[in-house]
PDB file of N, CA and C in Angstrom:
ATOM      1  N   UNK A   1      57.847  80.475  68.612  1.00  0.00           N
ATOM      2  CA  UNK A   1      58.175  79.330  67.796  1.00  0.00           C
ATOM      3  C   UNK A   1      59.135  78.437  68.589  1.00  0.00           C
ATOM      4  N   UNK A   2      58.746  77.257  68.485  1.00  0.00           N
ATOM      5  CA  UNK A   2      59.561  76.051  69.424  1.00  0.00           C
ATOM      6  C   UNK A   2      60.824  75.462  68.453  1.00  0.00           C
ATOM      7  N   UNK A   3      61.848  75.264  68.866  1.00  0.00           N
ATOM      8  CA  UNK A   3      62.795  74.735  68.257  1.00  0.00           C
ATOM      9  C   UNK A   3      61.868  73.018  67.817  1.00  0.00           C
ATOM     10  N   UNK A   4      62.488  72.162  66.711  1.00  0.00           N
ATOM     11  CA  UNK A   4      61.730  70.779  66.363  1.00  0.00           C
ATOM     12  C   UNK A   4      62.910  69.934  67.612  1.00  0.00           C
ATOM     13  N   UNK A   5      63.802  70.175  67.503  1.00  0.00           N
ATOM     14  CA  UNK A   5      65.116  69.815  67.886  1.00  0.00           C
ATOM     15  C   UNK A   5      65.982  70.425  69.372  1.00  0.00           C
ATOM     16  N   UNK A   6      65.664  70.340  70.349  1.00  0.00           N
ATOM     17  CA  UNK A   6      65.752  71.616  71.385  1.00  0.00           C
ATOM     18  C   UNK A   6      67.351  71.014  71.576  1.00  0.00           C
ATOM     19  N   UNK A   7      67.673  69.985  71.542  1.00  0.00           N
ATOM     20  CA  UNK A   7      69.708  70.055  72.052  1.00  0.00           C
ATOM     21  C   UNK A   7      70.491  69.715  70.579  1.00  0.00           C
ATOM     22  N   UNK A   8      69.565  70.124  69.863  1.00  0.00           N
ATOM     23  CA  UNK A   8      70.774  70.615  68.343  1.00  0.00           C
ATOM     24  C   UNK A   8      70.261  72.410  68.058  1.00  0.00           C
ATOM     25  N   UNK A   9      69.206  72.943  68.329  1.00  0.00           N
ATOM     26  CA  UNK A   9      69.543  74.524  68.389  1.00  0.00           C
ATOM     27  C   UNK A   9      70.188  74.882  69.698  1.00  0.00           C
ATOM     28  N   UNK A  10      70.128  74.508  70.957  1.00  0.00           N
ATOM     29  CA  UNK A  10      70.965  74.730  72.059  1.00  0.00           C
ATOM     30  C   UNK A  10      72.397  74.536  71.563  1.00  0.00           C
ATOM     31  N   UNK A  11      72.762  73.844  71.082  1.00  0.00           N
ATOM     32  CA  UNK A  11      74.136  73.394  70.761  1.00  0.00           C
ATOM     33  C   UNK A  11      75.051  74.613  70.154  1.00  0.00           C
ATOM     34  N   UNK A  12      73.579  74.523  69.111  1.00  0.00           N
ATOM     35  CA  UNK A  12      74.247  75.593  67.843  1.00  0.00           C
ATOM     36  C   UNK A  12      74.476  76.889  68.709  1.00  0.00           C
ATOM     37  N   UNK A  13      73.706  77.546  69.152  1.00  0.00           N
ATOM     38  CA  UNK A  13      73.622  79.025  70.006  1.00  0.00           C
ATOM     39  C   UNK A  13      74.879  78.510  70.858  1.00  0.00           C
ATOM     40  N   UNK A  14      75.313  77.435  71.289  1.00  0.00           N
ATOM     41  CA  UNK A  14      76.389  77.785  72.381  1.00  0.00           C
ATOM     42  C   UNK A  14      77.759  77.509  71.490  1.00  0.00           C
ATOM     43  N   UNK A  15      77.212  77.223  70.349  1.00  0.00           N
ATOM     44  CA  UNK A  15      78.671  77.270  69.502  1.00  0.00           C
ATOM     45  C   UNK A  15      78.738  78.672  68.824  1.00  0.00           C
ATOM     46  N   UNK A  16      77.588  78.899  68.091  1.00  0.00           N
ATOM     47  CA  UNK A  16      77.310  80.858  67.784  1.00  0.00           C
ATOM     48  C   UNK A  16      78.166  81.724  69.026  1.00  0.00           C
ATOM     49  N   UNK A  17      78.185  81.442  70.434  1.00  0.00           N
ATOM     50  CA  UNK A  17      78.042  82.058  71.080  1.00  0.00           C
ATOM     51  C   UNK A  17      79.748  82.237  71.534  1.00  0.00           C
ATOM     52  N   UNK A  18      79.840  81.092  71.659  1.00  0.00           N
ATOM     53  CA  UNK A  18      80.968  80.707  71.690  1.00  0.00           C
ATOM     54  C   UNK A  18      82.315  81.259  71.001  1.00  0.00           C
ATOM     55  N   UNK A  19      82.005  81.396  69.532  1.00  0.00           N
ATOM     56  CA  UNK A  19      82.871  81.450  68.325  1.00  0.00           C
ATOM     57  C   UNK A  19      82.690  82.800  68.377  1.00  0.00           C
ATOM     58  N   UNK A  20      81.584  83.387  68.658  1.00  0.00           N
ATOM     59  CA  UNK A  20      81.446  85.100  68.912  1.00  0.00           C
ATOM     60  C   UNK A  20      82.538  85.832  70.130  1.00  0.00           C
ATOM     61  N   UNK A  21      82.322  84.623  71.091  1.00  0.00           N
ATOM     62  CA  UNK A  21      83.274  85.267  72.283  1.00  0.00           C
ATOM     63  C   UNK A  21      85.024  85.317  71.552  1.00  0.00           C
ATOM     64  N   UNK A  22      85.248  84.562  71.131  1.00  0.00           N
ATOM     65  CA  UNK A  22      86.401  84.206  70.613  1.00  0.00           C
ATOM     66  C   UNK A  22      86.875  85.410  69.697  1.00  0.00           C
ATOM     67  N   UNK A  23      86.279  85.529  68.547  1.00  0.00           N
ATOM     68  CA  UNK A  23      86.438  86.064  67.110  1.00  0.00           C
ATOM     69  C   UNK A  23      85.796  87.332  66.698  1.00  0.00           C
ATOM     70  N   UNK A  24      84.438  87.929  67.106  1.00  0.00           N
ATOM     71  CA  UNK A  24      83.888  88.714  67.372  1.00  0.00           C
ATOM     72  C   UNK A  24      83.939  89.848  68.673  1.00  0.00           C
ATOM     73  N   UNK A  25      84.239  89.640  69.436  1.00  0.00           N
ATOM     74  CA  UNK A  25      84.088  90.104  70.356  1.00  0.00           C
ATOM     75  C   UNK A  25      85.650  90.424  70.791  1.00  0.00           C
ATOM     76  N   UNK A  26      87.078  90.438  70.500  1.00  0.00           N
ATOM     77  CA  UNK A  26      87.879  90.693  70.062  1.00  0.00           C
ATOM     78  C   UNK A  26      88.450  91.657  69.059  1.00  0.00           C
ATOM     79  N   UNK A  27      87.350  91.972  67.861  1.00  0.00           N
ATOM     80  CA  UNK A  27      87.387  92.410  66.934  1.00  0.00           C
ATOM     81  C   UNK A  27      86.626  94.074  67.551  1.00  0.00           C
ATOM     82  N   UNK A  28      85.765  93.758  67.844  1.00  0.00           N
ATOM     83  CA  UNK A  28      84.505  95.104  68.684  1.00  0.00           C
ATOM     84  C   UNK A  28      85.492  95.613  69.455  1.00  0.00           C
ATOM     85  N   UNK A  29      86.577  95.314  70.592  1.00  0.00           N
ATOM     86  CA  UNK A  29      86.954  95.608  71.701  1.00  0.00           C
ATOM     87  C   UNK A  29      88.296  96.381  70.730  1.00  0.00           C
ATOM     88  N   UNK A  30      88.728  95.872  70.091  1.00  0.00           N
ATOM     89  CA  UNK A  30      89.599  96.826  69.003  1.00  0.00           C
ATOM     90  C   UNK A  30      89.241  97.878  68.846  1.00  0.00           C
ATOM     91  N   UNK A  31      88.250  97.587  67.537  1.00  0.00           N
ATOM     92  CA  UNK A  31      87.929  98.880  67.156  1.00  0.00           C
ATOM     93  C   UNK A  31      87.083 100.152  68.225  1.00  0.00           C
ATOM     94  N   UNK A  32      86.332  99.051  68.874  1.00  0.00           N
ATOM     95  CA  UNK A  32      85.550 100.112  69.599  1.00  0.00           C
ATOM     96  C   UNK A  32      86.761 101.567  70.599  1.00  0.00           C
ATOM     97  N   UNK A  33      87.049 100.581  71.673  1.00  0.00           N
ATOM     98  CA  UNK A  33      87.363 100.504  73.150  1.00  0.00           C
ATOM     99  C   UNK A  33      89.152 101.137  72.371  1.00  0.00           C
ATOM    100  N   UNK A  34      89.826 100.435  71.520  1.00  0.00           N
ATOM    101  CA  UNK A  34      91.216 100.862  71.365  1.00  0.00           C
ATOM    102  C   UNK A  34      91.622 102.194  70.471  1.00  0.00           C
ATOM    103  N   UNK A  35      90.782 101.556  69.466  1.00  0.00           N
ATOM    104  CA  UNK A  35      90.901 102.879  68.053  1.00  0.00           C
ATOM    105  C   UNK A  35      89.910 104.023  68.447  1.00  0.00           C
ATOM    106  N   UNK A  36      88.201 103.533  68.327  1.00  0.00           N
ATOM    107  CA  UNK A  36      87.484 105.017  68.521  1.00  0.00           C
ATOM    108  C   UNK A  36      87.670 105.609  69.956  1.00  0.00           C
ATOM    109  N   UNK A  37      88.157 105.130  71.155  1.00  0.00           N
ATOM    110  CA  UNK A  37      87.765 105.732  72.378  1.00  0.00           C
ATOM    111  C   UNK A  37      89.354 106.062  73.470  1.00  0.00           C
ATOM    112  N   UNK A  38      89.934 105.252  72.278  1.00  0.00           N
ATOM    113  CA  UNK A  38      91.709 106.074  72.943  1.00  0.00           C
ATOM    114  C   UNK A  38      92.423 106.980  72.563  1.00  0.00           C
ATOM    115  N   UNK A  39      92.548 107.953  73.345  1.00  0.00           N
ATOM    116  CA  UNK A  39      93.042 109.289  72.681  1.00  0.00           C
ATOM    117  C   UNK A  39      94.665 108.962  72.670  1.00  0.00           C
ATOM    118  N   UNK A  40      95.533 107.602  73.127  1.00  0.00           N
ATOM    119  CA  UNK A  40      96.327 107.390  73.448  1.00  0.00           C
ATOM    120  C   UNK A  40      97.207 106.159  73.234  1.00  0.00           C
ATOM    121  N   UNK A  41      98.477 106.071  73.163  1.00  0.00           N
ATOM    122  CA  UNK A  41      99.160 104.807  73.205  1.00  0.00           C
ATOM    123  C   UNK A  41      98.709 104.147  74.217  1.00  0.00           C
ATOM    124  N   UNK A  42      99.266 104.467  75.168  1.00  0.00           N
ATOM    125  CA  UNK A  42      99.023 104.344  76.762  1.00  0.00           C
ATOM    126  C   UNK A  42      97.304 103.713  77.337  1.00  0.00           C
ATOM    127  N   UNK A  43      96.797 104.622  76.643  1.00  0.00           N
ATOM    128  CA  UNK A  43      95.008 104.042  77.334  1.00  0.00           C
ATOM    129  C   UNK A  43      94.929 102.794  76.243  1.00  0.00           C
ATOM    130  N   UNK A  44      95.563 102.372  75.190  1.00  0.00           N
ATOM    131  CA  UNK A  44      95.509 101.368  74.654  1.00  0.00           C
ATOM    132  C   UNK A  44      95.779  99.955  74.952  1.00  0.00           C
ATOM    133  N   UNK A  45      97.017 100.549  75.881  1.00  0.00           N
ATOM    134  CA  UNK A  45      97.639  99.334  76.321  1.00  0.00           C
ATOM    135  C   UNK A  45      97.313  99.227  77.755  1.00  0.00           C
ATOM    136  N   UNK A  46      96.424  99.961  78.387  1.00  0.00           N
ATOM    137  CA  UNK A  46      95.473  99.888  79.787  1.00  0.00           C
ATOM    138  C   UNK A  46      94.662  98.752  79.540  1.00  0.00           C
ATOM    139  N   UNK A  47      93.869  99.163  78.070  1.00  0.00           N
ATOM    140  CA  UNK A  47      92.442  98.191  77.900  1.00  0.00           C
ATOM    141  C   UNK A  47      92.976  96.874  77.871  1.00  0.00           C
ATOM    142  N   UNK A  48      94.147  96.586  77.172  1.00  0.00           N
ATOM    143  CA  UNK A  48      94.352  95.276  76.939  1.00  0.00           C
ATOM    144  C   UNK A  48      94.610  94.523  78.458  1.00  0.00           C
ATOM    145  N   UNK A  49      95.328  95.312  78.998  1.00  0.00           N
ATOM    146  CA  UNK A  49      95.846  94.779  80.284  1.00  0.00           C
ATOM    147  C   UNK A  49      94.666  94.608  80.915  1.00  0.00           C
ATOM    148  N   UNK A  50      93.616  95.277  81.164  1.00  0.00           N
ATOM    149  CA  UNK A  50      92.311  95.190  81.771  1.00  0.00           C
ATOM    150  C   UNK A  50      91.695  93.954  81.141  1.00  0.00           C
ATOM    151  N   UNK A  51      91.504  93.796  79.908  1.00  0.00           N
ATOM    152  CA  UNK A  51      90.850  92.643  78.946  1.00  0.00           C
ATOM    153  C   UNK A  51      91.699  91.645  79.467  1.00  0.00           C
ATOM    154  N   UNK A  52      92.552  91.270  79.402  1.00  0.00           N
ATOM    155  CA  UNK A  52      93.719  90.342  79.632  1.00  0.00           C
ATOM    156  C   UNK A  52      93.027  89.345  80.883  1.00  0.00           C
ATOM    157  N   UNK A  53      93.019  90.171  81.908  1.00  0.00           N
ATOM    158  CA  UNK A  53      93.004  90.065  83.537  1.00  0.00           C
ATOM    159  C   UNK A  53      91.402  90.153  83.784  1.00  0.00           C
ATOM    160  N   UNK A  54      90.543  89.485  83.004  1.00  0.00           N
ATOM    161  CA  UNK A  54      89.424  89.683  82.803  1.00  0.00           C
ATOM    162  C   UNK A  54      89.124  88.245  83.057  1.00  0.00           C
ATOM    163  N   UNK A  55      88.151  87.819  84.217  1.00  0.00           N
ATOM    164  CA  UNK A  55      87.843  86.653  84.580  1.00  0.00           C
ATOM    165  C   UNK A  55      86.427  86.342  85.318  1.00  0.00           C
ATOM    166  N   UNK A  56      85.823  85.118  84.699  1.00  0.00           N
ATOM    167  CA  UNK A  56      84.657  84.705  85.192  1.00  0.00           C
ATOM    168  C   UNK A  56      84.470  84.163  86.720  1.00  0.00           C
ATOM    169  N   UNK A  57      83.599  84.506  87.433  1.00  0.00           N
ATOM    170  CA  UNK A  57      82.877  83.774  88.892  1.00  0.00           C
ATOM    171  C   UNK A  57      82.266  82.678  88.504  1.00  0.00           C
ATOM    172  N   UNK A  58      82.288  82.063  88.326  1.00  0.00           N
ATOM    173  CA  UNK A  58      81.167  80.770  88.417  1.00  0.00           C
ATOM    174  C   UNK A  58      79.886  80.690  88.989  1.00  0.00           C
ATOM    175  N   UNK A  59      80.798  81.233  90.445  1.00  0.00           N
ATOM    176  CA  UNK A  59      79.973  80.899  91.629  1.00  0.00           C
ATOM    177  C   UNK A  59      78.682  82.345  91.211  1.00  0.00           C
ATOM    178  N   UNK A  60      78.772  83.136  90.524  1.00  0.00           N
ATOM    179  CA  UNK A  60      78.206  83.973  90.116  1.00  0.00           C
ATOM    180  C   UNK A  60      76.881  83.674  89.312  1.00  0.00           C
ATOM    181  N   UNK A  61      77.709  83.152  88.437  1.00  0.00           N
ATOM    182  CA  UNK A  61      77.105  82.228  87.132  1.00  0.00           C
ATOM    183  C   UNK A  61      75.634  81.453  87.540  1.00  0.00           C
ATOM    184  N   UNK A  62      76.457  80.483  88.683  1.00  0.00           N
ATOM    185  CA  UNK A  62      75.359  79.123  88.874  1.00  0.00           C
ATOM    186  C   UNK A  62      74.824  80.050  89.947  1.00  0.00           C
ATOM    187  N   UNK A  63      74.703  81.128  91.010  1.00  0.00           N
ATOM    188  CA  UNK A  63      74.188  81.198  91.438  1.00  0.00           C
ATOM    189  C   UNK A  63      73.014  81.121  92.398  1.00  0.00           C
ATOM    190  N   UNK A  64      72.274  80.697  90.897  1.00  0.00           N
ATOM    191  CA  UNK A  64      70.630  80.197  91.271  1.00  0.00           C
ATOM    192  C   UNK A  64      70.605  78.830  91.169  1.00  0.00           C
ATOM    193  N   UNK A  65      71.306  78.010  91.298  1.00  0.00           N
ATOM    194  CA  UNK A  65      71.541  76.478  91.427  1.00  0.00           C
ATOM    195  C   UNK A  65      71.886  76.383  92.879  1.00  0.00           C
ATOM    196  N   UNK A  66      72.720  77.280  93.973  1.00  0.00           N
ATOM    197  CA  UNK A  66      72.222  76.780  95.266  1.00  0.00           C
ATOM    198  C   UNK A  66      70.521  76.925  96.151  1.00  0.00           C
ATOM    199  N   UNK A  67      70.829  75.654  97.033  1.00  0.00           N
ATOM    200  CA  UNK A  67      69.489  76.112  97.672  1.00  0.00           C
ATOM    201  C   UNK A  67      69.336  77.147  98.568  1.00  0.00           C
ATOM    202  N   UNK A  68      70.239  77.637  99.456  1.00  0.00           N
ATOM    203  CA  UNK A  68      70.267  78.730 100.149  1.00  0.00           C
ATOM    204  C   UNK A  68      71.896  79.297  99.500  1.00  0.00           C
ATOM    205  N   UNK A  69      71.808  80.776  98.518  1.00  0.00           N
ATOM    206  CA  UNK A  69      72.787  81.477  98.487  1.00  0.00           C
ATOM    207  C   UNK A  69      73.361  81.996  99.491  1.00  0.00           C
ATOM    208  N   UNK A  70      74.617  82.242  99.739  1.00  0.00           N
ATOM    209  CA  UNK A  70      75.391  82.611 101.084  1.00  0.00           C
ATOM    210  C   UNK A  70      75.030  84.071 101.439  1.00  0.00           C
ATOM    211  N   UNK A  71      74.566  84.679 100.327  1.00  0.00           N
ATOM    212  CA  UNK A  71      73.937  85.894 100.613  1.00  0.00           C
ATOM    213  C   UNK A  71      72.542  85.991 101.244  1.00  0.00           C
ATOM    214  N   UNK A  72      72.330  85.223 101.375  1.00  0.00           N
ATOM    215  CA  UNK A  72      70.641  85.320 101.340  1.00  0.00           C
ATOM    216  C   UNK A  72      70.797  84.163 103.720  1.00  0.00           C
ATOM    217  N   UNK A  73      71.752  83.720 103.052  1.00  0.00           N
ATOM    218  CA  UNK A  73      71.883  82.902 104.647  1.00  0.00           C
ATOM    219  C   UNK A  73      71.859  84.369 105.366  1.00  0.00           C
ATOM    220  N   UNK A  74      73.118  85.463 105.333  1.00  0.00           N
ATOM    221  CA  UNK A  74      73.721  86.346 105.938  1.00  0.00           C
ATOM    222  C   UNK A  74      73.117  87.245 106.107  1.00  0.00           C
ATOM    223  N   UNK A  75      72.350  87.704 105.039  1.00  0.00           N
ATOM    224  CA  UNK A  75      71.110  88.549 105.131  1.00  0.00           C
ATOM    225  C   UNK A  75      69.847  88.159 106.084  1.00  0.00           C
ATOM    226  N   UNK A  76      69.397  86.840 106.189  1.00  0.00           N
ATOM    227  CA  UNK A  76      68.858  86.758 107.166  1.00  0.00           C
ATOM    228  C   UNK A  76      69.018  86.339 108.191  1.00  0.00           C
ATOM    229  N   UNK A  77      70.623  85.844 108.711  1.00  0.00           N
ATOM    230  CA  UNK A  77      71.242  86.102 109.956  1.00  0.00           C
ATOM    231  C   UNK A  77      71.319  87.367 110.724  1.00  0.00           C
ATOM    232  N   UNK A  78      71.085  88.382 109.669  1.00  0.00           N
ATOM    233  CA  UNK A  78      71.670  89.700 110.161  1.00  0.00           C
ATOM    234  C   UNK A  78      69.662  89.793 110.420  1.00  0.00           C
ATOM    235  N   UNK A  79      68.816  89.693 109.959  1.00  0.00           N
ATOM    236  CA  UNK A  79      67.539  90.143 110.299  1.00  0.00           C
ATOM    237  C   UNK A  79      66.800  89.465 111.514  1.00  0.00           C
ATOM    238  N   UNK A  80      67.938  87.909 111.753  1.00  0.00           N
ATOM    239  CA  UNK A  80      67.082  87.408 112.623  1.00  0.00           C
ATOM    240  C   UNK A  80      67.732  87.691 113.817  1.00  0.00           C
ATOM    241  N   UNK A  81      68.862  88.639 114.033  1.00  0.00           N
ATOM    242  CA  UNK A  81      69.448  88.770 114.895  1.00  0.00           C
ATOM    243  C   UNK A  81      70.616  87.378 115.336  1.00  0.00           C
ATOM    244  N   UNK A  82      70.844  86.901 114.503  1.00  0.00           N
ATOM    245  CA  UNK A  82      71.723  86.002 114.618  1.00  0.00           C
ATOM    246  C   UNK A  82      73.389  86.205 114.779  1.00  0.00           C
ATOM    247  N   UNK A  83      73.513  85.891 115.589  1.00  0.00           N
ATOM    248  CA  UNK A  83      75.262  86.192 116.397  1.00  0.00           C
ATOM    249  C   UNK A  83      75.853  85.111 116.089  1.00  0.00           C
ATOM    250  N   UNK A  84      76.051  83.841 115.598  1.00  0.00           N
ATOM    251  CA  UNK A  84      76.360  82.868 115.851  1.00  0.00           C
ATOM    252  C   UNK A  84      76.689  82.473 113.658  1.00  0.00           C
ATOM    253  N   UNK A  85      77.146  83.726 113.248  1.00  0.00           N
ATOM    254  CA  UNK A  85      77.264  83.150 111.719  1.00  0.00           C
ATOM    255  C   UNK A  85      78.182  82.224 111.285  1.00  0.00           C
ATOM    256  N   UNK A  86      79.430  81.628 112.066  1.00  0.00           N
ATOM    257  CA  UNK A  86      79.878  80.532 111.743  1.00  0.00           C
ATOM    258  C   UNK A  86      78.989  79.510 112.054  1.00  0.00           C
ATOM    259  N   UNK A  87      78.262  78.991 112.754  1.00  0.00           N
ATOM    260  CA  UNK A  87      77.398  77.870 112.969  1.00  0.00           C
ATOM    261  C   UNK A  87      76.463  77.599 112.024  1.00  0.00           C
ATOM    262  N   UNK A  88      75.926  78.375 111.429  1.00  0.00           N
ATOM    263  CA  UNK A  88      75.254  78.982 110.651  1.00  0.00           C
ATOM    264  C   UNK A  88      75.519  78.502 109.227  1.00  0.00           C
ATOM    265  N   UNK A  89      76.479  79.392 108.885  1.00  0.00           N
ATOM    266  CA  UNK A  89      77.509  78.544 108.069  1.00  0.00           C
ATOM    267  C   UNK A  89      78.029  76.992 107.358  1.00  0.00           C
ATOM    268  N   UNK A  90      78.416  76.642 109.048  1.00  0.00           N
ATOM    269  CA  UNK A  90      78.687  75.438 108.900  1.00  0.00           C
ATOM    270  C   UNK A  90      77.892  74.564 108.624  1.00  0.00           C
ATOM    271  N   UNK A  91      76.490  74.860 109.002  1.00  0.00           N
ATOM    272  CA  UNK A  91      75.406  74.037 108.463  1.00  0.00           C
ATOM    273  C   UNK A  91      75.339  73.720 107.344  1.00  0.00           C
ATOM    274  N   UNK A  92      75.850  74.641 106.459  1.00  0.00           N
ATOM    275  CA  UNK A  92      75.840  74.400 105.037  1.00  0.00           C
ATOM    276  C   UNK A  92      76.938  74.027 104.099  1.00  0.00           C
ATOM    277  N   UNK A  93      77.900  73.461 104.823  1.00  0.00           N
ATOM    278  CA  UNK A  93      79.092  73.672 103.868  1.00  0.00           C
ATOM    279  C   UNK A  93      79.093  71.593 103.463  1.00  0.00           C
ATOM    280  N   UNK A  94      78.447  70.872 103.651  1.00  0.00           N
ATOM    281  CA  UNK A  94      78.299  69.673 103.090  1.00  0.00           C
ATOM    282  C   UNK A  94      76.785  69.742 102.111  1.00  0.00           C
ATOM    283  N   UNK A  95      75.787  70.684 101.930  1.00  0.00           N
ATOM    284  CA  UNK A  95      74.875  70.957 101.740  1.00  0.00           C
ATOM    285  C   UNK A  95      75.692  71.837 100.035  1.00  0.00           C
ATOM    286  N   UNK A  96      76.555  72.607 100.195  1.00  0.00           N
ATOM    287  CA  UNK A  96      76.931  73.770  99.084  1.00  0.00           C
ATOM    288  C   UNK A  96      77.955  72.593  97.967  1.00  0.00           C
ATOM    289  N   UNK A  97      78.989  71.922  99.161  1.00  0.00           N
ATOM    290  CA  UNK A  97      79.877  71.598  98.393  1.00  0.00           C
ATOM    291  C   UNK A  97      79.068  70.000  97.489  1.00  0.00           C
ATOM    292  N   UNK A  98      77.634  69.455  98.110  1.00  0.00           N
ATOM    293  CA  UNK A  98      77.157  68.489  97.309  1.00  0.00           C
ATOM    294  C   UNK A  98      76.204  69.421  96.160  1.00  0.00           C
ATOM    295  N   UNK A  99      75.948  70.234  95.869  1.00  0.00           N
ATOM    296  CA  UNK A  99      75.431  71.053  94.871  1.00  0.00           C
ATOM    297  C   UNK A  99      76.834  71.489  93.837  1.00  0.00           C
ATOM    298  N   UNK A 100      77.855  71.893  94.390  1.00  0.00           N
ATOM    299  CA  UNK A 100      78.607  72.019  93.939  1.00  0.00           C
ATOM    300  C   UNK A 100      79.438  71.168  92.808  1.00  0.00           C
ATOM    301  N   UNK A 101      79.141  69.444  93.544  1.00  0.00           N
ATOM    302  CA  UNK A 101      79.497  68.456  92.824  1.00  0.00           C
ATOM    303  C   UNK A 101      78.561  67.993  91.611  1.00  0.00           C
ATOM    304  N   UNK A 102      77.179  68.629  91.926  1.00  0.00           N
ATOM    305  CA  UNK A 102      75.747  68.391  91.114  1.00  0.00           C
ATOM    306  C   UNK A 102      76.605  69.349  89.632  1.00  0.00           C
ATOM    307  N   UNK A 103      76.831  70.462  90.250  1.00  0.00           N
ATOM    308  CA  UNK A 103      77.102  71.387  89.024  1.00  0.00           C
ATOM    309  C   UNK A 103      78.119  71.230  87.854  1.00  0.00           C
ATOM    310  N   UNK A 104      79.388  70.433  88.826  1.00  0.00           N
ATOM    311  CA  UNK A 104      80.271  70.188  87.906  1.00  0.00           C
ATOM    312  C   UNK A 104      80.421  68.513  87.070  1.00  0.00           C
ATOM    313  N   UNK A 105      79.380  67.942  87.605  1.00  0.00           N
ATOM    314  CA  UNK A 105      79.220  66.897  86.783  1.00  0.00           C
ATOM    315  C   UNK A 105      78.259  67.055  85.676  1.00  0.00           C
ATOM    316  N   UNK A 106      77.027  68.017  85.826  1.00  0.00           N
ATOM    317  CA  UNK A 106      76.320  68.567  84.448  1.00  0.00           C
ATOM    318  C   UNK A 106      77.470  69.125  83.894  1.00  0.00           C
ATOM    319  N   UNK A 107      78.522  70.242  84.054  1.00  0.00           N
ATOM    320  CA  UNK A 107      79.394  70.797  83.158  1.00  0.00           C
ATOM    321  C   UNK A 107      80.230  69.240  82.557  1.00  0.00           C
ATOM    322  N   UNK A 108      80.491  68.815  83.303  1.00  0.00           N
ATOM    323  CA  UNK A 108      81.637  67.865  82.527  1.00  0.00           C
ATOM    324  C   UNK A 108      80.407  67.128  81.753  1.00  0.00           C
ATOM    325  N   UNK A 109      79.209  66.790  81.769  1.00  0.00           N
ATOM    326  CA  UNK A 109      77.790  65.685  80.766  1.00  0.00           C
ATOM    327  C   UNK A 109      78.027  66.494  80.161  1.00  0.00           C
ATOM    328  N   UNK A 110      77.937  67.802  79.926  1.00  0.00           N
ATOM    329  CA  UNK A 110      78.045  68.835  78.429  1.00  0.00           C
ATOM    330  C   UNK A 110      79.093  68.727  77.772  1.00  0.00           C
ATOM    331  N   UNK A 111      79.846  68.681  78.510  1.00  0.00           N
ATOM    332  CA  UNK A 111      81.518  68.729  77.664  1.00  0.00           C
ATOM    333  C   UNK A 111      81.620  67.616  76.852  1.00  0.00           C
ATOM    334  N   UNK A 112      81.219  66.486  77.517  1.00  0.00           N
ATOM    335  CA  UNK A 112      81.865  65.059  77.037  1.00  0.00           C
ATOM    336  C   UNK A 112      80.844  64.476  75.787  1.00  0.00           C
ATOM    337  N   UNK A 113      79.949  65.812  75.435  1.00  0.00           N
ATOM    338  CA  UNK A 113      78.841  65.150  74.450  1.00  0.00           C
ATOM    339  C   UNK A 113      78.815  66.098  73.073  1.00  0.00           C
TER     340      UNK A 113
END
């Protein structure tokens, strides 16, 4: 089944999703992770500190938005016998950082709408 409306159910799911990360998912990590699975004061106040210090990659995220991932350069530097991985490299670093600028101007078109 097709949404009638595809950027007012997108919206909604990233506000569902959203308000879940916030309010829900806070609530689970309690009960679950603090009350059923800590035998302890101590492992209680581990999780939080762990939750706390809990942070997103981006570069993870968008991933599949570069044209050559840096993994995928290195991997086949290393197959083609390539010695020379700064050059290599450097080829790409006006190539990553204009994708880079692609990415954060769609994030800021989402934000600002």
């Amino acid at each position: 089944m097709f949404a009638n409306d595809p950027n007012r159910a997108t919206a909604v799911l990233e506000c569902l999703a959203s308000e879940s990360y916030r309010t829900v998912t806070p609530e689970i990590f309690e009960i679950t992770i603090k009350v059923k699975y800590s035998s302890e004061e101590n492992s209680a106040k581990i999780y939080d500190i762990i939750r706390n210090g809990a942070v997103y990659d981006l570069i993870r995220v968008f991933y599949k938005s570069f044209t050559n991932p840096i993994d995928t350069l290195y991997q086949n530097s290393i197959i083609n016998n390539n010695t020379n991985w700064k050059s290599t490299i450097d080829g790409y670093v006006t190539t990553y950082n204009n994708e880079i600028v692609l990415i954060q101007s769609a994030l800021n078109d989402k934000l600002s709408k």
